[in-house]
C-alpha atoms as a PDB file:
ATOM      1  CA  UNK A   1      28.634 -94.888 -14.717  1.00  0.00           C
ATOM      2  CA  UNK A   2      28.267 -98.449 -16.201  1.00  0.00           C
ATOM      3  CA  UNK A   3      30.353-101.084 -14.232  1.00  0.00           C
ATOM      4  CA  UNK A   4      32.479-102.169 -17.278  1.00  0.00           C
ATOM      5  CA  UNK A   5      33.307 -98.210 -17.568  1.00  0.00           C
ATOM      6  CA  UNK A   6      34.441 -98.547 -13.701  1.00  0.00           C
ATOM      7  CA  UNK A   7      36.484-101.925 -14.359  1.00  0.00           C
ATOM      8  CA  UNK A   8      38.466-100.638 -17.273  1.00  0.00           C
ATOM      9  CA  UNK A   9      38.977 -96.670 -15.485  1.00  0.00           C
ATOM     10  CA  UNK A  10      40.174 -98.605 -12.810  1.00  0.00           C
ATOM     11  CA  UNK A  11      42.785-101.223 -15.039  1.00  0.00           C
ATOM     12  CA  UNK A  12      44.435 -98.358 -16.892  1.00  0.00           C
ATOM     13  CA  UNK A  13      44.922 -95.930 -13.505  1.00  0.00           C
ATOM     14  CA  UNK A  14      46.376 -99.317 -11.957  1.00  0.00           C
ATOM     15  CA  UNK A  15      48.972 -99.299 -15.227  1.00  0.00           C
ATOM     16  CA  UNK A  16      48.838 -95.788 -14.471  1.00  0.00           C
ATOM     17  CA  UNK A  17      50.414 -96.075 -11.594  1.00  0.00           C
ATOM     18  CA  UNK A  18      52.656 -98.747 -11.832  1.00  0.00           C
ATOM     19  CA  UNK A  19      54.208 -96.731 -14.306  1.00  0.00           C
ATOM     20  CA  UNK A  20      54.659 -93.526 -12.384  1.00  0.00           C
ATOM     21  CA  UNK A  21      56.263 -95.421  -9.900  1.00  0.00           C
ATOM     22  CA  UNK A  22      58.269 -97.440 -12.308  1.00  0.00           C
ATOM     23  CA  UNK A  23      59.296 -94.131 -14.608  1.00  0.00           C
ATOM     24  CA  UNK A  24      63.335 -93.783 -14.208  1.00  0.00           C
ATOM     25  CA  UNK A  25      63.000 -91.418 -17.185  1.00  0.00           C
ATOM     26  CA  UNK A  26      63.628 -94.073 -19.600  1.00  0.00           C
ATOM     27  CA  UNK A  27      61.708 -92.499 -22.504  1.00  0.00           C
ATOM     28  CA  UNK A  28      60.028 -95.320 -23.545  1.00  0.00           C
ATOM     29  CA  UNK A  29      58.187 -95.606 -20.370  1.00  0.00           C
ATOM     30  CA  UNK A  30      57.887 -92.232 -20.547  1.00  0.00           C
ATOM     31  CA  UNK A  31      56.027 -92.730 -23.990  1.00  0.00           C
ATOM     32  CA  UNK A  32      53.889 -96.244 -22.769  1.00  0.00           C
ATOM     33  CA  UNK A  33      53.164 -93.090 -19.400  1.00  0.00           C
ATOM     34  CA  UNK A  34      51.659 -90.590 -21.882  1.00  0.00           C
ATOM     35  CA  UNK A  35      49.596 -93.377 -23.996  1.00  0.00           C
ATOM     36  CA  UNK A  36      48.045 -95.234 -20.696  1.00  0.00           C
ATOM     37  CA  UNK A  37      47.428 -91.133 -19.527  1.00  0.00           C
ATOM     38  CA  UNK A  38      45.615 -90.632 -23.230  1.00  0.00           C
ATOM     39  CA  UNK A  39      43.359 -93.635 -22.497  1.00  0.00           C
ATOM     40  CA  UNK A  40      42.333 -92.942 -19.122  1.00  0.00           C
ATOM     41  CA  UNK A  41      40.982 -89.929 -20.340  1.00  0.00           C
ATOM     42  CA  UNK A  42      39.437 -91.056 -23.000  1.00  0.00           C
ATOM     43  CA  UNK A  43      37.478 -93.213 -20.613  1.00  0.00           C
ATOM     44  CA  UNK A  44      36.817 -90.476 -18.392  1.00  0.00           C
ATOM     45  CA  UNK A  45      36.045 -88.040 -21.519  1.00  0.00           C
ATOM     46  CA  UNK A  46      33.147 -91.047 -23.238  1.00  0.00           C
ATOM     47  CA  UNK A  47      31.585 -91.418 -19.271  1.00  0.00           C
ATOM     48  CA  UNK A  48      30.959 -88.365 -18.766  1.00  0.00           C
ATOM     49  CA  UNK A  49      30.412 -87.036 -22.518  1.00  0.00           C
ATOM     50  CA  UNK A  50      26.829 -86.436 -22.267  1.00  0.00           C
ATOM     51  CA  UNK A  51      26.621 -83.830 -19.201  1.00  0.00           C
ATOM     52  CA  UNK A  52      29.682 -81.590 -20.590  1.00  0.00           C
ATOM     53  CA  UNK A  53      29.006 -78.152 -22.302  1.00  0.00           C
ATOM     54  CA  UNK A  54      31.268 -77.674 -25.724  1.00  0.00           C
ATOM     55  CA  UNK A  55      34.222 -76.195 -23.555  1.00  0.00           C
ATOM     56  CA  UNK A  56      34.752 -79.374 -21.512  1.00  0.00           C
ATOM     57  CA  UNK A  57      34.655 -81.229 -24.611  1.00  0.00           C
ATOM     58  CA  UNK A  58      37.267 -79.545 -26.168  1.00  0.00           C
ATOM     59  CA  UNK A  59      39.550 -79.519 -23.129  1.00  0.00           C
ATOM     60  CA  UNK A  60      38.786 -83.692 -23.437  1.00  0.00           C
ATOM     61  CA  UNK A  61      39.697 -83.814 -26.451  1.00  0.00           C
ATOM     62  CA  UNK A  62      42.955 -81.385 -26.541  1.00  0.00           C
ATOM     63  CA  UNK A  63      44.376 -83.203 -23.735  1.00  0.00           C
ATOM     64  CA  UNK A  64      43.461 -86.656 -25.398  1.00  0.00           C
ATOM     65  CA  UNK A  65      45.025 -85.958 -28.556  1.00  0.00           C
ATOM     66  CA  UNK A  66      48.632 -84.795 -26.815  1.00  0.00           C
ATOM     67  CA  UNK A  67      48.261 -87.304 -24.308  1.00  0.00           C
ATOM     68  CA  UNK A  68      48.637 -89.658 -27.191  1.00  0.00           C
ATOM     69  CA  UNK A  69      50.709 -87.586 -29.305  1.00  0.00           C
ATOM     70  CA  UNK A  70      53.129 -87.275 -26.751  1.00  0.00           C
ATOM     71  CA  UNK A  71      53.289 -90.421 -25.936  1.00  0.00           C
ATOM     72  CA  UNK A  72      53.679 -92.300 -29.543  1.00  0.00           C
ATOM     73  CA  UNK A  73      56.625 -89.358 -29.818  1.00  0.00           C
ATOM     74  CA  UNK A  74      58.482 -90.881 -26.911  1.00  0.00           C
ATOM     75  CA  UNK A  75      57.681 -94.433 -28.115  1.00  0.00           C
ATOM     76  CA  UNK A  76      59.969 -93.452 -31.692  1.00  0.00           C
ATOM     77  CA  UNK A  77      62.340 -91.691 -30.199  1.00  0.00           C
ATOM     78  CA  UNK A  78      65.775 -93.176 -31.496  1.00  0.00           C
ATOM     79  CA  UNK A  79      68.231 -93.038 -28.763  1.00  0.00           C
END
């Protein structure tokens, strides 16, 4: 894995966890959780792209997509 890849995996599961320890199920962190989750595995899914058959891939990309989906949902919430 290239050493930026490492730098930024390891950024976003540092904001990773400062917001699972932050979460006190206020929904926008709750949202900003989901989106941060989305991008780590997009990292995770682009590193490792190459040496995954067609079913990893999809499982990448499923859990990308409502990683994000979830996430911009929580973000426009009206409360």
């Amino acid at each position: 894995m290239p050493t930026l890849t490492i730098i930024i995996s390891l950024i976003i599961l540092a904001v990773y966890i400062f917001l699972l320890v932050a979460n006190k199920s206020n929904p926008k962190t709750n949202g900003m959780l989901m989106v941060v989750q989305g991008a780590l595995w997009t990292v995770i899914a682009v590193s490792n792209w190459a040496e995954n058959t067609v079913v990893n891939r999809s499982c990448y990309i499923i859990v990308i997509v409502l990683s994000f989906i979830c996430g911009i949902r929580e973000l426009i919430k009206q409360h």
